[in-house]
Protein backbone atom coordinates (compact mmCIF):
# COMPACT_ATOMS: atom_id res chain seq x y z
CA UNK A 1 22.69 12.99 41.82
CA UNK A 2 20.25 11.83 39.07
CA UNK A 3 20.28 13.24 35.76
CA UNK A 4 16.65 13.75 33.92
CA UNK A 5 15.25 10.92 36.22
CA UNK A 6 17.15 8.15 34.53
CA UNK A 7 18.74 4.96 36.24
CA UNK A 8 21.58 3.19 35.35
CA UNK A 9 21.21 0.02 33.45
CA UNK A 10 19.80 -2.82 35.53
CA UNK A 11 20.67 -6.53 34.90
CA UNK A 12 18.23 -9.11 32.58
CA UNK A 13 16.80 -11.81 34.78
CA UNK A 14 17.03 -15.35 32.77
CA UNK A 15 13.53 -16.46 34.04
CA UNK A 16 11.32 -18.66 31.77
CA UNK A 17 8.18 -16.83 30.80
CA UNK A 18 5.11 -17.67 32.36
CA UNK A 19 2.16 -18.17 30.56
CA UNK A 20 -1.32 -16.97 31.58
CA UNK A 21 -3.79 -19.04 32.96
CA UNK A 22 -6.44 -19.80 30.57
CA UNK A 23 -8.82 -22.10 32.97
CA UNK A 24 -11.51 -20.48 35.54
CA UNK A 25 -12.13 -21.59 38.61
CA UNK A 26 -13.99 -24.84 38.09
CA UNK A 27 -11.40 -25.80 35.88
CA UNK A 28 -12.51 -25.52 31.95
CA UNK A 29 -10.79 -23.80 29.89
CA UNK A 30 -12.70 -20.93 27.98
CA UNK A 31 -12.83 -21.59 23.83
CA UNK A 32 -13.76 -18.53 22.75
CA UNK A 33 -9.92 -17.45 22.49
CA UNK A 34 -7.64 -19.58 19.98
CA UNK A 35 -4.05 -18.89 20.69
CA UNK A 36 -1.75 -18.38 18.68
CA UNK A 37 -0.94 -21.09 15.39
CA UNK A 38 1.75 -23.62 15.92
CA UNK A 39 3.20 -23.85 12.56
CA UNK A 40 3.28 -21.69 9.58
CA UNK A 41 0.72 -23.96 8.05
CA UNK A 42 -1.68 -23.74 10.62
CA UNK A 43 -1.54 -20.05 10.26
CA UNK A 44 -1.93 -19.85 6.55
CA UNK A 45 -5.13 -22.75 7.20
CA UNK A 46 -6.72 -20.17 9.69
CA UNK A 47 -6.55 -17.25 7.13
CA UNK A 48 -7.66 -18.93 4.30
CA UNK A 49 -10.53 -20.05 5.87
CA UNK A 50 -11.86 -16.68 7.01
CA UNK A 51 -10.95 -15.60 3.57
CA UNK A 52 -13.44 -17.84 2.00
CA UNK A 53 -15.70 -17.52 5.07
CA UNK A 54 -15.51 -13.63 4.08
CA UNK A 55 -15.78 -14.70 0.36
CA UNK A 56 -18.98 -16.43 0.92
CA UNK A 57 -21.17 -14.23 2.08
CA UNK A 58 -23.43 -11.80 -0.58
CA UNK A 59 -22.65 -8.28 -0.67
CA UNK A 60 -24.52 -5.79 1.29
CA UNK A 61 -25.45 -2.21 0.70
CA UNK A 62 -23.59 -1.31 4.04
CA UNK A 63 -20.82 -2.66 2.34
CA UNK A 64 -21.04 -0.38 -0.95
CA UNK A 65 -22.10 2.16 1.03
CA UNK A 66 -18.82 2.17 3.03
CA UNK A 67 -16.71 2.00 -0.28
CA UNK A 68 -18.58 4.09 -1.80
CA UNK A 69 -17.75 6.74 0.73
CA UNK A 70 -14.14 6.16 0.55
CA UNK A 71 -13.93 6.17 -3.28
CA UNK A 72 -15.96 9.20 -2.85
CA UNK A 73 -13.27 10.55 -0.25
CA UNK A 74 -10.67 10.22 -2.83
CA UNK A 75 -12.39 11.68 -6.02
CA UNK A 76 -13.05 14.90 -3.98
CA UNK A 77 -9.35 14.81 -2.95
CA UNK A 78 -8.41 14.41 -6.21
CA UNK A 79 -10.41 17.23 -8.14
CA UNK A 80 -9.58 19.78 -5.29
CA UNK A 81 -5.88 18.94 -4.84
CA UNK A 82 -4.81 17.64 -8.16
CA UNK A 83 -7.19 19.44 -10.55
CA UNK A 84 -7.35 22.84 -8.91
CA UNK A 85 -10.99 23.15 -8.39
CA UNK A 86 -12.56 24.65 -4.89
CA UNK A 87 -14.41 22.84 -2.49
CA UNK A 88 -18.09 24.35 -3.75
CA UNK A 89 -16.87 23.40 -7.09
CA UNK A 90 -15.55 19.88 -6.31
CA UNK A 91 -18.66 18.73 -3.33
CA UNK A 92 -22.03 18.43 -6.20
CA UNK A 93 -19.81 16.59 -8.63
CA UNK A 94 -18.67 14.16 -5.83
CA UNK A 95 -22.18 13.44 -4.42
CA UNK A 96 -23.09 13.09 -7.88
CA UNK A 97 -20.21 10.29 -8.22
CA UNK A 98 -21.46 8.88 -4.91
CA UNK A 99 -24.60 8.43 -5.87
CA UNK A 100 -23.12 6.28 -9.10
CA UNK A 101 -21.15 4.69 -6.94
CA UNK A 102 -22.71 2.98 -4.39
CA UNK A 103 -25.37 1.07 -6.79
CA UNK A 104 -22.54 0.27 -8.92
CA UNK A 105 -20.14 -1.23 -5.96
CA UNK A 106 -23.26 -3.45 -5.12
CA UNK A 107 -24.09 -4.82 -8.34
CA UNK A 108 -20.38 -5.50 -9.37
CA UNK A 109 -20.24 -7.40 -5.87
CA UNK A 110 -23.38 -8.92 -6.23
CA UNK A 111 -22.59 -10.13 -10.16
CA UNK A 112 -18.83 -11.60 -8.56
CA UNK A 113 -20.47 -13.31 -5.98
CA UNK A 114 -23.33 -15.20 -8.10
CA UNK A 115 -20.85 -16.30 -10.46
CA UNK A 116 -18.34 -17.40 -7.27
CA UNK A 117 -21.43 -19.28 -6.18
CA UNK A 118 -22.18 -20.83 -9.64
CA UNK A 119 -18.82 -21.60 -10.18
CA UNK A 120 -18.47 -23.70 -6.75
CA UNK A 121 -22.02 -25.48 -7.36
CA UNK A 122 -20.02 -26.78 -10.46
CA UNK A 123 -17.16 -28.26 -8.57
CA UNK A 124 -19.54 -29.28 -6.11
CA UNK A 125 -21.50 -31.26 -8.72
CA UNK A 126 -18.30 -32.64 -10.37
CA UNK A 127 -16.91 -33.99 -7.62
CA UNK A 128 -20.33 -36.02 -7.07
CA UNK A 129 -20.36 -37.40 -10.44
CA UNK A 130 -16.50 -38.82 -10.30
């Protein structure tokens, strides 16, 4: 008789793990998936370079839109919870804080960025003239 539809222990087979085929049919093998790094190195190489891949690219209003939403998440949090204040209290003052937000995300980004840029156009130009 079973007990709550358990089964006793069963035995671990010692079989190598097969890996999945990666080729199709005609034989090439489909680039669009890397696998997995083979060294720590390689690793740390891949996410550095989608750090400065990410680094690179000018800000976007979507972008301080987004934070601007979740900063605006958290002050309303904050002044209802923390501060006491009710929600018809605590929603004008937030939209009013979203609406300083959002400019001021993308012009902070946008200031960061340029001088990123600048900054690289140096080393760029100083590695030409050694």
């Amino acid at each position: 008789m079973r007990r709550g539809g358990r089964f006793p222990p069963m035995a671990q087979s010692k079989s190598k793990r097969r890996r999945k085929h990666r080729g199709t049919q005609s034989g090439s093998l489909d680039r669009k998936r890397q696998g997995r790094p083979r060294s720590r190195k390689e690793a740390e190489a891949r996410a550095k370079s989608r750090q400065t891949q990410k680094r690179d690219q000018p800000p976007t209003w979507s972008g301080a839109i987004m934070r601007g939403l979740v900063a605006t998440g958290l002050f309303l949090a904050l002044v209802v919870l923390i501060f006491g204040q009710s929600l018809s209290q605590a929603l004008p003052l937030s939209l009013l804080m979203l609406a300083f937000y959002i400019p001021m995300g993308y012009f902070i980004d946008r200031f960061f960025w340029r001088r990123r840029q600048l900054k690289a156009q140096q080393q760029r130009q100083q590695r030409r003239g050694t």
